[in-house]
N, C-alpha and C. Protein backbone atom coordinates (compact mmCIF):
# COMPACT_ATOMS: atom_id res chain seq x y z
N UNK A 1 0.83 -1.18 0.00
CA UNK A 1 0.00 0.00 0.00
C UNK A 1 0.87 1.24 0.00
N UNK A 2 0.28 2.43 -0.82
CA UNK A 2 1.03 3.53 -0.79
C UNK A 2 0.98 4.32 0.56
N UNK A 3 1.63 5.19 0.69
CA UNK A 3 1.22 6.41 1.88
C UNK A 3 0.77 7.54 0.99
N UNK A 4 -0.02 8.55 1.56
CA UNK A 4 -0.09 9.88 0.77
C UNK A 4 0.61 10.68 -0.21
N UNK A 5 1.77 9.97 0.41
CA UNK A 5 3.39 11.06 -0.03
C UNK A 5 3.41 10.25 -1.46
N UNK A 6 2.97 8.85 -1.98
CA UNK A 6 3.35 8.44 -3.07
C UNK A 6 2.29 8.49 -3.92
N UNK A 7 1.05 8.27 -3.42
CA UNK A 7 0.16 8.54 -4.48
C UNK A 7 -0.50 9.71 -5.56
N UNK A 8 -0.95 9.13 -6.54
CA UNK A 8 -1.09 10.15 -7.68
C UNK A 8 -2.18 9.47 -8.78
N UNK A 9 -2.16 10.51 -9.33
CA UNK A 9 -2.72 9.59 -10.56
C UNK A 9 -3.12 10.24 -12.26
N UNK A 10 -3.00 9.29 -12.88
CA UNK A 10 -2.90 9.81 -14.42
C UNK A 10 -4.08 9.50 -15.45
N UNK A 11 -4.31 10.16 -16.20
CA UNK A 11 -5.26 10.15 -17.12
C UNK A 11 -5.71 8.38 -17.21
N UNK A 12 -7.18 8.19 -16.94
CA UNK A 12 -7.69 6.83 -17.18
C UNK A 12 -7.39 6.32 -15.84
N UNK A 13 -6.99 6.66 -15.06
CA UNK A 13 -6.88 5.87 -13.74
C UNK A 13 -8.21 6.07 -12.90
N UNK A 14 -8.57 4.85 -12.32
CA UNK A 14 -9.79 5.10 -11.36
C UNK A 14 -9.38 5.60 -9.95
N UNK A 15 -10.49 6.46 -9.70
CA UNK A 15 -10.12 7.00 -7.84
C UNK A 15 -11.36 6.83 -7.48
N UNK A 16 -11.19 6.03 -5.99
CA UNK A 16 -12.31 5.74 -5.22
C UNK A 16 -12.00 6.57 -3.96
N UNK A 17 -12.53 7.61 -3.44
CA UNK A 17 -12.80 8.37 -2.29
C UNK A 17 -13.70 8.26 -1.06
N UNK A 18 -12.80 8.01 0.04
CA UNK A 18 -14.25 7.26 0.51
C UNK A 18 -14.07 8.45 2.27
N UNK A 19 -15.15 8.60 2.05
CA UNK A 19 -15.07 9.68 3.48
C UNK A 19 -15.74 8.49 4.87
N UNK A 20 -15.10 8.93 5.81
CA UNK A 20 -16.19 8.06 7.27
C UNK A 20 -16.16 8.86 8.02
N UNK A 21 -16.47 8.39 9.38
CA UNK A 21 -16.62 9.38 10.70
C UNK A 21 -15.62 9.09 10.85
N UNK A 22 -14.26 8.44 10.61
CA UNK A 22 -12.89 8.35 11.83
C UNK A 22 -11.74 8.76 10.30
N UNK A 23 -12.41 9.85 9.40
CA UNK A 23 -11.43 10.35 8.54
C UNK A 23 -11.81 10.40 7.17
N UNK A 24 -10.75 10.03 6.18
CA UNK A 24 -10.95 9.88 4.42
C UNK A 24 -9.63 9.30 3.71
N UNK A 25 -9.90 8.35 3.24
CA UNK A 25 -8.93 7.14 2.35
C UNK A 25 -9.35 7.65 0.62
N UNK A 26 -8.41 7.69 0.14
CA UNK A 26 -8.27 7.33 -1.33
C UNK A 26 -7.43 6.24 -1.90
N UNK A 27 -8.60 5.74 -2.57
CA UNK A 27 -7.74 4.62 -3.07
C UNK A 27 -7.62 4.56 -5.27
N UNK A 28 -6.78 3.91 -5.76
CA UNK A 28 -6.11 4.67 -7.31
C UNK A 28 -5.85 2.92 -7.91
N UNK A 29 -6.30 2.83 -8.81
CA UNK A 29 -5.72 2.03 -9.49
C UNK A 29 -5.56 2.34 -10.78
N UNK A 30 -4.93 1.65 -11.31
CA UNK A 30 -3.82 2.16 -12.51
C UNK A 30 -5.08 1.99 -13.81
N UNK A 31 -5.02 2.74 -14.55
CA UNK A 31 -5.66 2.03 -16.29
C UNK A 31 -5.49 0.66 -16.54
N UNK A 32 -6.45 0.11 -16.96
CA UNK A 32 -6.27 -0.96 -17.23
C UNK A 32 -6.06 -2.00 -16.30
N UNK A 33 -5.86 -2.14 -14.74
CA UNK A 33 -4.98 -2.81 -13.95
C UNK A 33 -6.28 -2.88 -12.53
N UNK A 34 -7.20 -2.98 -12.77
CA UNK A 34 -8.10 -2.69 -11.47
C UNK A 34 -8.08 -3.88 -10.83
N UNK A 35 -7.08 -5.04 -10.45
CA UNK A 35 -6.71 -5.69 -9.68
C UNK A 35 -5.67 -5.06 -9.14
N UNK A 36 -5.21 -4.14 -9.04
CA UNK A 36 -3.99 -3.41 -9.07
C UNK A 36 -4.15 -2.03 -7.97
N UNK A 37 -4.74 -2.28 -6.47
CA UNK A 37 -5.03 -0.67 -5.80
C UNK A 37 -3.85 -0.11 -5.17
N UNK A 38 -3.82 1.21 -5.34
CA UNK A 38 -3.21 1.88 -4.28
C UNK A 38 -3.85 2.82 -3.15
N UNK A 39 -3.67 3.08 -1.53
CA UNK A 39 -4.02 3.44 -0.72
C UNK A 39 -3.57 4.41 -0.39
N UNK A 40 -4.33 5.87 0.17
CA UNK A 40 -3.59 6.57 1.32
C UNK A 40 -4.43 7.29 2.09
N UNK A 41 -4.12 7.43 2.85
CA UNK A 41 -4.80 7.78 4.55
C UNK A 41 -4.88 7.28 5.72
N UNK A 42 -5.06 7.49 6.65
CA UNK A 42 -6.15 8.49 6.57
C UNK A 42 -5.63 9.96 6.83
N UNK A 43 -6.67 10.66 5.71
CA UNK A 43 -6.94 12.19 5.95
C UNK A 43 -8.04 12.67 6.94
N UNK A 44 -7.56 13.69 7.87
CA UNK A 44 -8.24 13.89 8.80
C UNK A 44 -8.88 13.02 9.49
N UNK A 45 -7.69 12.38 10.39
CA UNK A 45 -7.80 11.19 10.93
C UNK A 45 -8.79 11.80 12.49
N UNK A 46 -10.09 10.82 12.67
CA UNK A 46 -10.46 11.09 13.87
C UNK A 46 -12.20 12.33 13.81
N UNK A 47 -11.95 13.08 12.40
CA UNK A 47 -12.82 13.56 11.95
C UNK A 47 -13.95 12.91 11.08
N UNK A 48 -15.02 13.35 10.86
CA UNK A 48 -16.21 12.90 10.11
C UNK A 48 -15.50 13.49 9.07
N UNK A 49 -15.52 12.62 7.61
CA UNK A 49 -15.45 13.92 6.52
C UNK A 49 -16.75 13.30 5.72
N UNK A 50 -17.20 14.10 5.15
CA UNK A 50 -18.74 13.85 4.40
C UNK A 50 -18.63 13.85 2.83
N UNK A 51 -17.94 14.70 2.58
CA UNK A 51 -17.86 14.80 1.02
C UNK A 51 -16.44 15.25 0.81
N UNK A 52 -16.33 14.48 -0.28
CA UNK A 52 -14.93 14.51 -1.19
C UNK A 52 -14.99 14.71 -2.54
N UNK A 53 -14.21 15.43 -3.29
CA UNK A 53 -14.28 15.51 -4.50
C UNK A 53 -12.62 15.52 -5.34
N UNK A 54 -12.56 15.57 -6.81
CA UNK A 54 -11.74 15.64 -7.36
C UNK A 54 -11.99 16.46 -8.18
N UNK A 55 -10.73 17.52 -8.71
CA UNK A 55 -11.10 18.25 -9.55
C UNK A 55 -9.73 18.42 -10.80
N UNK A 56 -9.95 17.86 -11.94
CA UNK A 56 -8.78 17.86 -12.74
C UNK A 56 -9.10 18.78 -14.02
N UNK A 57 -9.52 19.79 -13.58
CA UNK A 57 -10.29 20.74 -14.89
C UNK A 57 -8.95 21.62 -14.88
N UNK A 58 -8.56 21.98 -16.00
CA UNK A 58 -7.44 23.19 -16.77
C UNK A 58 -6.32 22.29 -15.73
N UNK A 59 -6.04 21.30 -16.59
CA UNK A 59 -4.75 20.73 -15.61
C UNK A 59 -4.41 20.74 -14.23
N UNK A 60 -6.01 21.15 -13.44
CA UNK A 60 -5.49 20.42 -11.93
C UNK A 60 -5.26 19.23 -11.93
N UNK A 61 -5.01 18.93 -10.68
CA UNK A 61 -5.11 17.57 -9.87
C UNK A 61 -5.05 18.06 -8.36
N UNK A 62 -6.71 18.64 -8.01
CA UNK A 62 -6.85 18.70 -6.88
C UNK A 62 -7.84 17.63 -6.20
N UNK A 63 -7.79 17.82 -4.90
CA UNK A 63 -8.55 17.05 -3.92
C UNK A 63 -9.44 17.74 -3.14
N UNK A 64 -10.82 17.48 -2.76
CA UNK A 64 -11.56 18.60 -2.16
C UNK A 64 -11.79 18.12 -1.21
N UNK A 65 -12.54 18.04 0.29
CA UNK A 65 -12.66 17.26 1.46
C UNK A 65 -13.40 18.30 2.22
N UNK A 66 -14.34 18.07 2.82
CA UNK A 66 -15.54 18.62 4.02
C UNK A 66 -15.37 17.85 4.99
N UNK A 67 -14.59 17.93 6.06
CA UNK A 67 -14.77 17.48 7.01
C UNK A 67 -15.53 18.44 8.55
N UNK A 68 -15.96 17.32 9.71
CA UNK A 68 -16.26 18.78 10.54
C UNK A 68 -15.73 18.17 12.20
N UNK A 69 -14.97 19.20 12.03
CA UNK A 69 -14.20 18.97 12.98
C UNK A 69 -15.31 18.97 15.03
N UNK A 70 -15.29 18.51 15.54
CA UNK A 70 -15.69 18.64 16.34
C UNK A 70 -15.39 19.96 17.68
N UNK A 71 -13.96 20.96 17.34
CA UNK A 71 -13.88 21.77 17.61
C UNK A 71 -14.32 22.79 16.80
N UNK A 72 -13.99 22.67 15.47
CA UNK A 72 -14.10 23.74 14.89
C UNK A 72 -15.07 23.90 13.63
N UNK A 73 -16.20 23.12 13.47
CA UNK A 73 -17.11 22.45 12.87
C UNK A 73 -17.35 22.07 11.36
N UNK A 74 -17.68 22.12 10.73
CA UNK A 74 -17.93 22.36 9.15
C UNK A 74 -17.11 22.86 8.16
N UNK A 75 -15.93 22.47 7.63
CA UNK A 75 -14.92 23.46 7.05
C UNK A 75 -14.23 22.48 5.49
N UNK A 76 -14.52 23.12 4.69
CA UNK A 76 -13.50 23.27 3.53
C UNK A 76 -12.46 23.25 3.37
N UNK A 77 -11.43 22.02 2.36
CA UNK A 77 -10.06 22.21 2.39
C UNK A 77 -9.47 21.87 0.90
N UNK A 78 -8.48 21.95 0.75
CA UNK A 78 -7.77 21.69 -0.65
C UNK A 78 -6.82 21.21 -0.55
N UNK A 79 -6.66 19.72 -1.16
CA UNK A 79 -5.10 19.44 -1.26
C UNK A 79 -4.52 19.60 -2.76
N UNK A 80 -3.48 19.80 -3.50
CA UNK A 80 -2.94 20.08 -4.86
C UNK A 80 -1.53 18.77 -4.28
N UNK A 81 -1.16 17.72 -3.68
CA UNK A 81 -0.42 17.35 -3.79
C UNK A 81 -0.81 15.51 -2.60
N UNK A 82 -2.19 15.51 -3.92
CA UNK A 82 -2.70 14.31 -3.25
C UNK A 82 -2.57 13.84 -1.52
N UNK A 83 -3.30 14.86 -0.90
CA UNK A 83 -3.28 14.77 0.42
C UNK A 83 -2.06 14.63 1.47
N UNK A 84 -0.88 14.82 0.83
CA UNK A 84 -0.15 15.77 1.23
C UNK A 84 0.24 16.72 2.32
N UNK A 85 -0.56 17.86 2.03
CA UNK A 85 -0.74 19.08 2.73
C UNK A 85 -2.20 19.43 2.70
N UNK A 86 -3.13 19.92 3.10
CA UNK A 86 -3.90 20.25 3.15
C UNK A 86 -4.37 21.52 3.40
N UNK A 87 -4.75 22.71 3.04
CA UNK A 87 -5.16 24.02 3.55
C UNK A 87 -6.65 24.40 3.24
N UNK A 88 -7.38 25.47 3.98
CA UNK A 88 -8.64 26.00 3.78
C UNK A 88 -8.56 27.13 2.20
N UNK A 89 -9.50 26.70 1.66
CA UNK A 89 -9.51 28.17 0.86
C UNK A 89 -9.52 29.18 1.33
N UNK A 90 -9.05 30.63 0.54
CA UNK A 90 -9.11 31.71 1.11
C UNK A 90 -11.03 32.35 1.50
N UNK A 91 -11.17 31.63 0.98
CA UNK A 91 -12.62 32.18 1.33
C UNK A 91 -13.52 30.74 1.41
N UNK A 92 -13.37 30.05 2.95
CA UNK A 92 -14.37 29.03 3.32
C UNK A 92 -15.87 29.32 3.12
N UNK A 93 -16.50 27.90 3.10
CA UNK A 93 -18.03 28.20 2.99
C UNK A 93 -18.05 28.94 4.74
N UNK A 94 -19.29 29.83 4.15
CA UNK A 94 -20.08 30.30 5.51
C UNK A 94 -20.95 31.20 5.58
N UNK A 95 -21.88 31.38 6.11
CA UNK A 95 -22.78 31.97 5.63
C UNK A 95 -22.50 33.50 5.88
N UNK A 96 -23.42 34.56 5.33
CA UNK A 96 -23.10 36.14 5.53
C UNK A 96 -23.04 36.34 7.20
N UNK A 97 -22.41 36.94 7.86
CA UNK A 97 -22.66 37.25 9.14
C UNK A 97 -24.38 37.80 9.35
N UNK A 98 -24.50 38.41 8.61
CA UNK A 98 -26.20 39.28 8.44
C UNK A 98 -27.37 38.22 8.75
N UNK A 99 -26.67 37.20 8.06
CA UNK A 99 -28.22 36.70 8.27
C UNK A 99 -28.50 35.43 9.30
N UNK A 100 -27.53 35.45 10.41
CA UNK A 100 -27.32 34.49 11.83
C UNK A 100 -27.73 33.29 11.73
N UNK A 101 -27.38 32.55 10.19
CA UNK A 101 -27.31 31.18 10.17
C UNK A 101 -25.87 30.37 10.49
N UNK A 102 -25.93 29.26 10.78
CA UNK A 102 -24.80 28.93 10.96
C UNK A 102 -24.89 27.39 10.30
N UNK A 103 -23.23 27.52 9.67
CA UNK A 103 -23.26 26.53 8.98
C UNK A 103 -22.82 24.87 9.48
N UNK A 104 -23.87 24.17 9.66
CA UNK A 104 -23.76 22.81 10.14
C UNK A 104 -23.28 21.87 9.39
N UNK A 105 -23.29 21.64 8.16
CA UNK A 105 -22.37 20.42 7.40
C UNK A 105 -22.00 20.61 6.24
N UNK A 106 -21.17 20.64 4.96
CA UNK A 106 -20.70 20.70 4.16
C UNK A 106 -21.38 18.93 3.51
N UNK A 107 -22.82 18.88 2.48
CA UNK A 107 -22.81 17.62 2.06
C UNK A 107 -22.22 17.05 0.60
N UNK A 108 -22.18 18.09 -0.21
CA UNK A 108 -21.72 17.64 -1.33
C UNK A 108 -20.71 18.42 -1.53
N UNK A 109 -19.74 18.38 -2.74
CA UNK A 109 -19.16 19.00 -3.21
C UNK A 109 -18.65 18.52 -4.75
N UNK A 110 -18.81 19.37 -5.46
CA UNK A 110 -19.00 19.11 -6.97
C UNK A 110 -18.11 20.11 -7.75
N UNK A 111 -17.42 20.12 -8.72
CA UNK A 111 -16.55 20.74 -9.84
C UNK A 111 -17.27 21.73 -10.75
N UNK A 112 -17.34 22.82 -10.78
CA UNK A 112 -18.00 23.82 -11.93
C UNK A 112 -17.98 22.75 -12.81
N UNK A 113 -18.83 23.66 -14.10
CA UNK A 113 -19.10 22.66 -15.82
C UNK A 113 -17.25 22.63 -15.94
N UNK A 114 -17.08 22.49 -17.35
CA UNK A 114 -15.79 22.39 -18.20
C UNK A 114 -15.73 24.15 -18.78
N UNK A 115 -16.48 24.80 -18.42
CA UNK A 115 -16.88 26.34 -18.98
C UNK A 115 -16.43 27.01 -17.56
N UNK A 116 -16.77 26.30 -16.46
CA UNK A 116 -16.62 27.33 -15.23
C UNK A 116 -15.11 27.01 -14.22
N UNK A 117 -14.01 26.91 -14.85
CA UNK A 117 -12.51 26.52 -13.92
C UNK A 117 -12.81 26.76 -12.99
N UNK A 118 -13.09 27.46 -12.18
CA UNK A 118 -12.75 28.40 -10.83
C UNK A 118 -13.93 27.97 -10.33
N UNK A 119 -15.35 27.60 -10.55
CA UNK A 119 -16.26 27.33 -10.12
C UNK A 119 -16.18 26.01 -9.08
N UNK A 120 -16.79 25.98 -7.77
CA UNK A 120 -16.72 25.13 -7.14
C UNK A 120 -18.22 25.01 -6.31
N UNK A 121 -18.70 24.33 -6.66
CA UNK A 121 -20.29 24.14 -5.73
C UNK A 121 -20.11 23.41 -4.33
N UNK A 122 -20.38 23.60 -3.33
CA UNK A 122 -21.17 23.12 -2.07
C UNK A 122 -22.19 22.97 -1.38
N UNK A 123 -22.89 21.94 -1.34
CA UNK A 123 -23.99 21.54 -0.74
C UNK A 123 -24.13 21.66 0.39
N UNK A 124 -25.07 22.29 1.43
CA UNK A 124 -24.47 22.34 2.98
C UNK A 124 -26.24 22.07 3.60
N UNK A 125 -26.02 22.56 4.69
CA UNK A 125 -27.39 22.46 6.31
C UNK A 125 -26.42 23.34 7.09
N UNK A 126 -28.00 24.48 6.86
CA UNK A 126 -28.93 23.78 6.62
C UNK A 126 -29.01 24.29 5.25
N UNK A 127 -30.23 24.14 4.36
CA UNK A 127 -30.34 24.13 2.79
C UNK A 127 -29.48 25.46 1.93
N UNK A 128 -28.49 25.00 1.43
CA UNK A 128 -27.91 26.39 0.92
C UNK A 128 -26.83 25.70 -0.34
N UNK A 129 -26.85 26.62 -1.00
CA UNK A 129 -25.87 26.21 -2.17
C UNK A 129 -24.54 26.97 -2.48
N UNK A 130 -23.46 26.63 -2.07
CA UNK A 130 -22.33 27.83 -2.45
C UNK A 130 -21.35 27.85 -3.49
């Protein structure tokens, strides 16, 4: 099995992302070779993460992850070096201060079209779309 630090992956390769309550595993197998897995994680070991995504639009190869931390609750992250490193975007989901909702879970997370690079959707609770 790989660790984080080795995994990757290339055009035609399958990625299975799998979020739980005690973290998030990715697992890669090669083209052609799906007797063939590689492993790494856990990410955010000890945390719920709910939704994961991949995003390889205009030559990324990013990783997206919602986990919620039990201190610090509901939060957005990015890895660019297959879980790796991990950081928040500069601008996390959350709602306007104005309108005294607060944001309870991050459920989906999805890739703009092939038209929108920069676009990133989030599904959250309570009902909101970002």
């Amino acid at each position: 099995m790989a660790t984080a630090r080795e995994i990757s992956a290339a055009k035609g390769d399958v990625l299975v992302m799998v979020g739980t309550m005690k973290g998030a595993w990715i697992y890669r197998a090669p083209a052609g070779k799906r007797g063939s897995w590689e492993s790494a994680g856990p990410f955010f070991q000890g945390e719920p993460v709910y939704a994961l995504a991949y995003d390889g639009r205009a030559g990324r190869q990013s990783l997206w992850a919602a986990s919620k931390s039990f201190q610090w609750g509901a939060r957005l992250f990015k890895s660019d070096d297959w879980g790796k490193n991990w950081k928040e975007p500069e601008r996390n989901v959350k709602f306007p201060e104005d309108t005294k909702a607060e944001l309870k879970n991050i459920w989906q997370i999805r890739p703009g079209r092939a038209n929108e690079p920069d676009a990133l959707w989030c599904g959250v609770e309570p009902g909101a779309l970002f």
